[in-house]
Structure formats: C-alpha cells, structure tokens
Protein backbone atom coordinates (compact mmCIF):
# COMPACT_ATOMS: atom_id res chain seq x y z
CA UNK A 1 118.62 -119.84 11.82
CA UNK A 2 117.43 -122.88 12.78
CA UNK A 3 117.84 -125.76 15.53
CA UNK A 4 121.50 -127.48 14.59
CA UNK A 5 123.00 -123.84 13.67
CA UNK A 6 121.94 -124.38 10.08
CA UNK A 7 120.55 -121.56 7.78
CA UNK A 8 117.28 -121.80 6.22
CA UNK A 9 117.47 -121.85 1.98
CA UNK A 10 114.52 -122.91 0.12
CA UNK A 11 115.60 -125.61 -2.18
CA UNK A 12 114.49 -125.08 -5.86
CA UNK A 13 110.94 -127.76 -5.37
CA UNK A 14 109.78 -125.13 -2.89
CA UNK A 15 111.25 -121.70 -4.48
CA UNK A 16 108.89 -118.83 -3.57
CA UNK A 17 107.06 -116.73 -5.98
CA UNK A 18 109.35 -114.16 -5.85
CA UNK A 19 112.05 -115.89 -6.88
CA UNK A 20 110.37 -117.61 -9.62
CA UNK A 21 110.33 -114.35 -11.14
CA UNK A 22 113.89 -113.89 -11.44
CA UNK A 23 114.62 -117.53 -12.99
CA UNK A 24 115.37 -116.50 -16.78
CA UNK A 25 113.02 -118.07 -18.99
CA UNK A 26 113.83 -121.10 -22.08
CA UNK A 27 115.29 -119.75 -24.81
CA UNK A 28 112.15 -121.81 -26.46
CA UNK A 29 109.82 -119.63 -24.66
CA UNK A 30 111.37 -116.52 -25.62
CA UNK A 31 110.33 -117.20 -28.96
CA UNK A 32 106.90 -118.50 -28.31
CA UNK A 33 106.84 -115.00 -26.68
CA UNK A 34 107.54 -113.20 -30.02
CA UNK A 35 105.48 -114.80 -32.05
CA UNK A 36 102.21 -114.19 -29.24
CA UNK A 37 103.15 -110.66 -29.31
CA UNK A 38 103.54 -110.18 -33.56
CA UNK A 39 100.13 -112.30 -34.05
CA UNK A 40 98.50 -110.28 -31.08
CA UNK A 41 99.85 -106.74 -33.26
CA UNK A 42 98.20 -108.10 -36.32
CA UNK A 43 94.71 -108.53 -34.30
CA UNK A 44 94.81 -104.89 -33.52
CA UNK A 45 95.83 -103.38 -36.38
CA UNK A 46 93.14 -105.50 -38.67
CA UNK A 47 90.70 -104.34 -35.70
CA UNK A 48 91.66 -100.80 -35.96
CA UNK A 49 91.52 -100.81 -39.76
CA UNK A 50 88.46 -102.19 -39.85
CA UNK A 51 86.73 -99.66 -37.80
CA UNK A 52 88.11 -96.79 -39.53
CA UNK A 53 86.39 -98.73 -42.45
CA UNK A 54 82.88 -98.76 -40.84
CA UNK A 55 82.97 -95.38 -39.72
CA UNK A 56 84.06 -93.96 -43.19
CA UNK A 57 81.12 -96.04 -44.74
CA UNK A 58 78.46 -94.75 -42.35
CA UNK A 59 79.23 -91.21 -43.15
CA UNK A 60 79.60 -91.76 -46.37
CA UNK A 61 75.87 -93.22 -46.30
CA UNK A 62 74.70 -90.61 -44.28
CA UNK A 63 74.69 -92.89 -40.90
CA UNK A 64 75.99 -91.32 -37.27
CA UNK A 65 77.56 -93.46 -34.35
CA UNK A 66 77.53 -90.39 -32.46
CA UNK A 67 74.07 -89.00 -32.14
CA UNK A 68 73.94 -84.94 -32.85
CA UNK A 69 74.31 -83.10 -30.20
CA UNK A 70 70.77 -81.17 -29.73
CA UNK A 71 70.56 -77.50 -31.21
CA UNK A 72 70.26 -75.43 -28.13
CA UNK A 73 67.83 -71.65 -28.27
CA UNK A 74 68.99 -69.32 -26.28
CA UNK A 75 66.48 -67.31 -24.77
CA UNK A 76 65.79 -64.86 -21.74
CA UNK A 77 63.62 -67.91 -19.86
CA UNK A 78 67.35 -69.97 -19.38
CA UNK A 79 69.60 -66.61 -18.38
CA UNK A 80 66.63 -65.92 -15.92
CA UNK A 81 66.79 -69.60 -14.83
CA UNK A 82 70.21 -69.26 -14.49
CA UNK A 83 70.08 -66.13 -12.45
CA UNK A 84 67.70 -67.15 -10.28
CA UNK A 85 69.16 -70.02 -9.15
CA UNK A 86 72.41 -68.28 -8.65
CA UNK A 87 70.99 -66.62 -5.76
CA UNK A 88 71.90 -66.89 -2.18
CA UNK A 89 68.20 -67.22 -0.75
CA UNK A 90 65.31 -67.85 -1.97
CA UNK A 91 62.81 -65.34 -3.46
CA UNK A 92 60.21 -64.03 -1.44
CA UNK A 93 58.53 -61.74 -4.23
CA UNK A 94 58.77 -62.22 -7.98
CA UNK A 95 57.69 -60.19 -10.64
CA UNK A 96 55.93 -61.56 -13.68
CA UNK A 97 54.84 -60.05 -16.83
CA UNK A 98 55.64 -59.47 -20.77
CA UNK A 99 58.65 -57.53 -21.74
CA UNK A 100 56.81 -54.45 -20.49
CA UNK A 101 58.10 -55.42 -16.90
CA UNK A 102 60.88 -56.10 -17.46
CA UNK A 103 62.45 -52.76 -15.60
CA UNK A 104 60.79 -53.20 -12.31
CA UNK A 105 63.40 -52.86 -9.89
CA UNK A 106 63.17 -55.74 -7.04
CA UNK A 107 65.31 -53.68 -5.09
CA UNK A 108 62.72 -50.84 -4.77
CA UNK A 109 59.93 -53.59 -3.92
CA UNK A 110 62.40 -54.60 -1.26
CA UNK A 111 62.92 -51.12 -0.33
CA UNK A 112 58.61 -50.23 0.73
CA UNK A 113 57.83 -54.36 1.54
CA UNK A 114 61.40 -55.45 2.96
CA UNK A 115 60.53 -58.68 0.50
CA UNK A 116 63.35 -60.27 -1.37
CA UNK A 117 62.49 -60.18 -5.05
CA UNK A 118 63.33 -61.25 -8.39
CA UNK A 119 61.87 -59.97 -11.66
CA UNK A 120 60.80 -63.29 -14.08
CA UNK A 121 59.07 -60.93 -16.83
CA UNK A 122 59.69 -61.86 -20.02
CA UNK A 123 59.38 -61.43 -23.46
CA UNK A 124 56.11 -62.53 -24.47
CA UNK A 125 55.64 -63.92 -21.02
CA UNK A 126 52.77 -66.06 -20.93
CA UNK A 127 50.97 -67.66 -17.82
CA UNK A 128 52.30 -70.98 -18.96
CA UNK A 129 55.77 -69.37 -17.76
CA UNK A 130 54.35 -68.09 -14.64
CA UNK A 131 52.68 -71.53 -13.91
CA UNK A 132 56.25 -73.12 -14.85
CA UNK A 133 58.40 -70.92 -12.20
CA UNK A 134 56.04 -70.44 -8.94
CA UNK A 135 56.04 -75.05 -9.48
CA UNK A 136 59.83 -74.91 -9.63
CA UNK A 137 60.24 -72.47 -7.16
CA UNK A 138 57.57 -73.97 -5.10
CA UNK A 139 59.35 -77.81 -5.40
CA UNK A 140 62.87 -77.05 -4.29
CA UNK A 141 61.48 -74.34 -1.30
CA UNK A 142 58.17 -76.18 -0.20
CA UNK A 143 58.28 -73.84 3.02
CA UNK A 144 58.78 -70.56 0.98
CA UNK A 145 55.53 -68.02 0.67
CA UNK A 146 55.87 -66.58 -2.23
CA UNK A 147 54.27 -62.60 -3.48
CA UNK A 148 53.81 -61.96 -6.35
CA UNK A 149 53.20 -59.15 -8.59
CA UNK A 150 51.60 -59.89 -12.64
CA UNK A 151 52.03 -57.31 -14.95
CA UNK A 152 49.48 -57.80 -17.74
CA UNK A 153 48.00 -55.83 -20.79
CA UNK A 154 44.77 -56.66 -23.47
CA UNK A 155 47.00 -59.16 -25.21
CA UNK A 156 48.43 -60.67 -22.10
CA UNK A 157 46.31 -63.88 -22.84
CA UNK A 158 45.85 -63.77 -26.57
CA UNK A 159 46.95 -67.02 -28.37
CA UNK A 160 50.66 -67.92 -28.95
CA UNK A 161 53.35 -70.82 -28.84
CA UNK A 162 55.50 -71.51 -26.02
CA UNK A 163 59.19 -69.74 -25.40
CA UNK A 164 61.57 -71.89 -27.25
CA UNK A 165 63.32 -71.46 -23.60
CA UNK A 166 60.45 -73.13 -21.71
CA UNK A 167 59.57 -76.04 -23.76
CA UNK A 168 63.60 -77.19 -23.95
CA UNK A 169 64.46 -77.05 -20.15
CA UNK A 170 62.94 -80.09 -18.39
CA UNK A 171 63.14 -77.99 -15.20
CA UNK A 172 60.35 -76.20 -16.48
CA UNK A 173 58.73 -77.95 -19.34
CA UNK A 174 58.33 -81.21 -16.58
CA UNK A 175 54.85 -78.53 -15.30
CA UNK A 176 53.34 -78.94 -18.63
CA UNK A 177 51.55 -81.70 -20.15
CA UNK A 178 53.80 -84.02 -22.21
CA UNK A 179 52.01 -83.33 -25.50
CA UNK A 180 51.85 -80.31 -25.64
CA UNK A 181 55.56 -79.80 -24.94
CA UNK A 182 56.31 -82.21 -27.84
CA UNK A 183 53.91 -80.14 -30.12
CA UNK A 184 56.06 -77.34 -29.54
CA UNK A 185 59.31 -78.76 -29.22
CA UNK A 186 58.49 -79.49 -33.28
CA UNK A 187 58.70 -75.84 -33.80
CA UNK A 188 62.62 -76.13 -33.06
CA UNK A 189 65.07 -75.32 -35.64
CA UNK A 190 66.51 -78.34 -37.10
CA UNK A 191 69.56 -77.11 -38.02
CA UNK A 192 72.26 -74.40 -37.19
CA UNK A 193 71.07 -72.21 -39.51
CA UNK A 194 67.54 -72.08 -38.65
CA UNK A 195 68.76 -70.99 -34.80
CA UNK A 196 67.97 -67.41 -34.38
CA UNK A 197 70.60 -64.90 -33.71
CA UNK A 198 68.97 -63.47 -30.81
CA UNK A 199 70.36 -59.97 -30.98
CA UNK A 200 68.41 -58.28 -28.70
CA UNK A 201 69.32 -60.61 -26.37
CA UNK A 202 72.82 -60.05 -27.18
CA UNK A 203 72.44 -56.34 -26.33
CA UNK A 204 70.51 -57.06 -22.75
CA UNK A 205 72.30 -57.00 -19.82
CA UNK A 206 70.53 -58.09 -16.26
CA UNK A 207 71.10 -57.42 -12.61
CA UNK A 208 71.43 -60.42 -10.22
CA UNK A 209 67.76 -60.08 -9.32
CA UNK A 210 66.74 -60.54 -13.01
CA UNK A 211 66.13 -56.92 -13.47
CA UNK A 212 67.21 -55.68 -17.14
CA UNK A 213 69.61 -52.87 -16.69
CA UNK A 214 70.22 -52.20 -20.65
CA UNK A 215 68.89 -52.97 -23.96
CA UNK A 216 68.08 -52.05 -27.60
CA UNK A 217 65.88 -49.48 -26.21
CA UNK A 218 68.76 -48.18 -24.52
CA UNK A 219 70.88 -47.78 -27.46
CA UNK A 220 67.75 -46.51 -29.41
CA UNK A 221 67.90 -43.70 -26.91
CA UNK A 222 71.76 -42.95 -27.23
CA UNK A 223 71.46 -43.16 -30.78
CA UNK A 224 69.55 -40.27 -31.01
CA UNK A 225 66.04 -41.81 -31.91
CA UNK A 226 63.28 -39.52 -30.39
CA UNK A 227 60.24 -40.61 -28.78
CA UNK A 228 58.07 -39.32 -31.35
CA UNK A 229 58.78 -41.55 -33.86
CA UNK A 230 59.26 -44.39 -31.53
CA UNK A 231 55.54 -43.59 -30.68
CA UNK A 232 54.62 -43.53 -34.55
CA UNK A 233 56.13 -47.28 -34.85
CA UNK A 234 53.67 -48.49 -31.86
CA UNK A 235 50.66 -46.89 -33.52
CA UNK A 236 51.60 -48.47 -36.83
CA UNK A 237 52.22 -51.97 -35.82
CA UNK A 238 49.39 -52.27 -33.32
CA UNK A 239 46.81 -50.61 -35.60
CA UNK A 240 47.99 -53.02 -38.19
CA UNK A 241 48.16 -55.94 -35.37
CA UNK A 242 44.14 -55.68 -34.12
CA UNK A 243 43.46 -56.03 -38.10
CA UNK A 244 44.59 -59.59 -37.66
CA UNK A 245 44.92 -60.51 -34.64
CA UNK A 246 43.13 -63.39 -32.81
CA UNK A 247 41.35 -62.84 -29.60
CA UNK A 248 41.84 -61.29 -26.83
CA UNK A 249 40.84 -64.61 -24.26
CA UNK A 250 43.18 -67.78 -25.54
CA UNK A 251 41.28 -70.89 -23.24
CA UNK A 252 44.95 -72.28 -21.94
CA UNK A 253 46.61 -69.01 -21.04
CA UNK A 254 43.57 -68.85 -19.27
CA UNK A 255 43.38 -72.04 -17.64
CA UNK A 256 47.10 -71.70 -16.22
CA UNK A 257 46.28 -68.66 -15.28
CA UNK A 258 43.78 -69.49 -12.66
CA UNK A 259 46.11 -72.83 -12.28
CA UNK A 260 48.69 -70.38 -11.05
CA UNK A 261 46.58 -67.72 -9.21
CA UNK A 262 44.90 -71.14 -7.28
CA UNK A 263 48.32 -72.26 -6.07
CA UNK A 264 49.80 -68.95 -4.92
CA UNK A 265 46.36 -68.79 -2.83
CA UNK A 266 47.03 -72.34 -1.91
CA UNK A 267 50.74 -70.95 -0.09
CA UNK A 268 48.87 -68.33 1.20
CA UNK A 269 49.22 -65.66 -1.01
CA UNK A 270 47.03 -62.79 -2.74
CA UNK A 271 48.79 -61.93 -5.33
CA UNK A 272 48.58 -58.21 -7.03
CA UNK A 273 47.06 -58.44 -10.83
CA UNK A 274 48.29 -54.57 -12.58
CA UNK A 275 47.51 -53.51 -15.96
CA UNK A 276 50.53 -51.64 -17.58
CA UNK A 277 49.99 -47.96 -18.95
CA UNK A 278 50.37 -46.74 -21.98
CA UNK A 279 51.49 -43.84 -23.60
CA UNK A 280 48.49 -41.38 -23.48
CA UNK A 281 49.20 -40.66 -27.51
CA UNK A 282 49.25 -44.44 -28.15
CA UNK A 283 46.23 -45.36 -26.25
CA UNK A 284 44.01 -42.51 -28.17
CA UNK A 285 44.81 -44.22 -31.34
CA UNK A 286 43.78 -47.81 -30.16
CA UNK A 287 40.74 -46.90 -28.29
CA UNK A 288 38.40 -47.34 -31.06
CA UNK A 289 39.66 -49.54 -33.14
CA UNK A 290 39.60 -52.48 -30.97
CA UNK A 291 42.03 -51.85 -27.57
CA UNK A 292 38.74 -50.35 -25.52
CA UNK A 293 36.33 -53.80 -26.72
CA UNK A 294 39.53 -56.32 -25.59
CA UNK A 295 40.17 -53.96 -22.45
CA UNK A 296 36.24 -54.82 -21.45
CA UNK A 297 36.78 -58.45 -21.71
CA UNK A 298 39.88 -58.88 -20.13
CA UNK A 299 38.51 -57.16 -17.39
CA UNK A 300 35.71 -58.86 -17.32
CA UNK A 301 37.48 -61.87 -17.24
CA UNK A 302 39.30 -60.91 -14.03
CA UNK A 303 36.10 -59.41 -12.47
CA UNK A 304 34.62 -62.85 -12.66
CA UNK A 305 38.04 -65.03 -11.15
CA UNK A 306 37.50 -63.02 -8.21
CA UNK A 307 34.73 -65.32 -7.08
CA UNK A 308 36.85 -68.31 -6.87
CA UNK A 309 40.36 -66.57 -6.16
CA UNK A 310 42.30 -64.04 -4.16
CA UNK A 311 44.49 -61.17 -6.44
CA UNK A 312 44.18 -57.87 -6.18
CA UNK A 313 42.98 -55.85 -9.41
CA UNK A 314 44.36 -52.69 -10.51
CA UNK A 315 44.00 -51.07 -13.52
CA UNK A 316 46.83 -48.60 -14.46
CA UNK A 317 46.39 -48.35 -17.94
CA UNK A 318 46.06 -44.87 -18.42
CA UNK A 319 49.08 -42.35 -17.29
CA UNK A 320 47.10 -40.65 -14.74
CA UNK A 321 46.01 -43.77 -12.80
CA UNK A 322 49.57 -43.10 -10.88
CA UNK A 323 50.86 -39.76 -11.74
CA UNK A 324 53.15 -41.24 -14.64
CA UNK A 325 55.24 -39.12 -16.85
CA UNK A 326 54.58 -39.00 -20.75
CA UNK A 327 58.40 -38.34 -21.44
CA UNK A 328 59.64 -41.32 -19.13
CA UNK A 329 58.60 -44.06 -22.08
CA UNK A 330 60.63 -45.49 -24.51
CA UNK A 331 57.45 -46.54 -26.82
CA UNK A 332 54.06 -46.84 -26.32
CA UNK A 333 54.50 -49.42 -23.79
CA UNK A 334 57.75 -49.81 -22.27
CA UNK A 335 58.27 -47.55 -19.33
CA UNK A 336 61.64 -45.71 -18.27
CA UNK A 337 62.60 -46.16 -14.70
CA UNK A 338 61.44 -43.10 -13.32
CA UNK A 339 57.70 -44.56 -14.65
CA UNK A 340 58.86 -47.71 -13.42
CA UNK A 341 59.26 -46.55 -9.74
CA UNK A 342 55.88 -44.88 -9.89
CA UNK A 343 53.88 -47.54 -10.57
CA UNK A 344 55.91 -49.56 -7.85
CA UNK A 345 55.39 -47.21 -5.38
CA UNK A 346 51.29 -47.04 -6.57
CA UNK A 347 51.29 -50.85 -6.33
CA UNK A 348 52.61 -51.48 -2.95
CA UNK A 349 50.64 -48.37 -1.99
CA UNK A 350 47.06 -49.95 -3.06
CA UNK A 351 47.45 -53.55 -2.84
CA UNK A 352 48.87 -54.06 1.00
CA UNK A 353 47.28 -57.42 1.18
CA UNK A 354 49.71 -58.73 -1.42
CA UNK A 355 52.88 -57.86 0.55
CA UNK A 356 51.18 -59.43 3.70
C-alpha cells in the first residue's frame, strides 16, 4: 500500500525480471528458436563425426591420442616398499641382504635389542638398494637412528643391473644418478609379453615386517624334494657360475656401499657387516675352485673400509662360526629358521655396538 490507499502494480515499462519471464514469447521467435536449435544439432553431429573420423585414421596409421599406459614389473623391491610404508612407526632396525636373508625374523631382533625392525633383503639385493632405502627412510624420518644389520656373501658386490623394482619407482630411483637410471630403465620390457611372470614371487608370502613367511623353497620341501639333491643343484650351478663369472669387487656396488655405510655413521650408527654360512658340503666343493680367492678379497676389502668407517665385521661363513645346523638349510645357502635364529642370536651377541 501506498499514501492515497492505492496498491502498488508495476506497469508493463518497469515489469521486473521475473515477470519478464513469464511473458510468452512472438510466435516469430518461436521459430527463430527452432531453426538455432536444428543448425546448432547439425554443428555437433558434423563435430562428432568428424572426430570419430580422426581417431579411426590415427589407429589405422599406427598413431595414439592416448599415450600407453607404462608396462609396470612387479618385483619384491615395490611389495617391500609397500609394506614398509604400511607401518605404524617407523623402523628402528632394518635388515639388508640378498635373498639369503630374507628369513631373518625382525621380531626376534626385537625380542634381544627391543629395536623395531623390518627385513629389506632382497633378491639379488645390491648396495644400490641399500643406499636407495636408508635415503628414503632417512628423508621422511630425519630424526630416526637407524641399525642396521647387512647380510653379505663373495658375490655380494660382483657386477649386475639394477632391480627392475628400483629403477621404476621414483621414490627410490630419485637416490641414483639420472643416467644411470635411464641406462637401466632401457632394459624394460617393451611390451606385455616381454613382462616376466614372476612366479616365485607369486608363491611368496611376507609378514608385515617384510619377513618372508613362505616360498618355492617351501613347497620344494612339502613336495618331497630332499636336501641332498637340493645341495647337488648349488654345487652344479656355482661350480659352473665361477667358470664365468666376473669379479668378485664391481667399483659402484662398492662405491654405494661405503656411500651407505658413511651415512648410517653420519646418524650415528655402526652398523653390523655378517657373512652368511654355507652348507659345510657346498662350501668344500667351492673352496678351491675360486670361493676361498673371492672370500680373501672381499674381506680384504672390508678390512681396509674400517679405516674410514664404523661396521662391525663378522664372518659366519662356515656352520660352526655359530653352532648352525647342517639339516636346517634348504640349499647351500638359504637357511631354515631354526639357522636363522642362530645366527640372530650370534649377531646381537657379538656386535653390541650396533644395537647401541
């Protein structure tokens, strides 16, 4: 209402914008409407068309919008990775080595040192792996002191290629130099086929703390194969192996090596350096045919690091070292747990310093 009792109606000059929406449109516009909307339908089908026309020519000539989606290894470094990184706290003692350590128990480390471990052995692991995990570790928990315990052997640092694994995730491939990285990313298969099955790692299963609970060893063992002719195998193959192998001291393994050892020293720690035993039948084959000259130089090699860094050195190569039992292998090299345990219990026994 307003003054003089009279209502308030806009007249059509000033209508509102809401009520210009209700006004019906021109019949005229109606069909100017139509004929937008039909030419505007045209457009996008001729559109449409023609892009189902270039992508049709560039496969047929080979050519991708889409680039391929990278083939992907999967190997024990990434399920490690994963598992490690699953955990609810940090680390405080990891476990490096080849495949031979791969049943150390982080649990019984915990057990005698009350450290929190994780077992980052692998197979074939090299130092460049080491070097890769104590950096990544070492970034995201800058506080953290790590122990560590490297299980090693006379071919430990002999020359090889990278882990598929370590050279495709950036976490870890970021700790080596560029080139090399993209000299061995090369070596990955191009195509589906060329991905290996991986069926050993198919049969492995792992504890939380990276430990491996089961594998083809395993089902060796429940098969029915007897140690005796696992034992022949390792002669054969390593007899065959120091025919043609190279040597026993590969320059980078050894510089990451001492890269590694100088950073652990660096947070403080002395790590423990333990040669793995083998079986006493295995090692009097390979004495004299090369195992006892590449056993010299390794240790040789270690004798002389001690100059410049803390580790503690201990040799276990031979069963008695620790009271080991010649049944409790499933080869010449891998140990059963109850071997396993031993040399745990001889390690935390002899090197104290690397639990401090």
């Amino acid at each position: 209402m307003v003054a003089g009792g009279e209502a308030l109606h806009p007249s059509p000059a000033c209508a509102t914008m809401d009520s210009l929406s209700h006004i019906p449109a021109p019949k005229h516009h109606d069909a100017a409407r139509r004929r937008r909307r039909l030419i505007l339908s045209v457009v996008a089908i001729v559109a449409l068309a023609g892009l189902a026309g270039g992508v049709a020519a560039a496969r047929r000539h080979g050519v991708s919008r889409t680039p391929a989606k990278p083939l992907y290894v999967r190997t024990d470094r990434a399920i490690k990775l994963d598992l490690l990184t699953r955990l609810p706290k940090p680390p405080q003692l990891l476990i490096f080595g080849g495949s031979r350590a791969t049943r150390f128990e982080p649990s019984r480390f915990q057990r005698l040192t009350g450290l929190r471990g994780f077992n980052l052995a692998f197979q074939n692991g090299r130092p460049e792996d080491a070097w890769a995990y104590v950096n990544f570790i070492h970034t995201r928990f800058p506080q953290l002191r790590l122990h560590v315990v490297w299980f090693i052997h006379v071919e430990a640092f002999r020359e090889q290629g990278l882990s598929f694994g370590l050279v495709q995730d950036r976490r870890l491939s970021r700790w080596l130099p560029p080139a090399l990285v993209a000299a061995q990313r090369a070596k990955l298969p191009t195509t589906a086929a060329g991905v290996p099955k991986n069926r050993d790692l198919a049969l492995t299963r792992y504890g939380p703390d990276g430990v491996v609970l089961y594998n083809r060893y395993d089902l060796d063992v429940a098969r029915g194969r007897r140690l005796s002719r696992s034992l022949d195998n390792s002669i054969a193959t390593v007899l065959k192996r120091y025919t043609t192998t190279t040597a026993a001291l590969f320059p980078r393994s050894e510089v990451y090596f001492q890269k590694t050892l100088g950073l652990l020293n660096e947070m403080g720690s002395t790590p423990a350096v333990v040669f793995m035993p083998l079986h006493p039948r295995l090692l009097a084959a390979v004495r004299s045919v090369g195992w006892d000259k590449r056993h010299r130089e390794v240790i040789a090699y270690l004798d002389g690091l001690q100059k410049d860094y803390r580790f503690c050195l201990l040799d276990l190569s031979e069963l008695s070292s620790f009271g080991g039992d010649p049944k409790a292998f499933y080869d010449g090299y891998h140990v059963k747990q109850a071997n396993a345990r031993k040399i745990v219990d001889a390690v935390v026994a002899r090197c104290p310093d690397a639990f401090k």
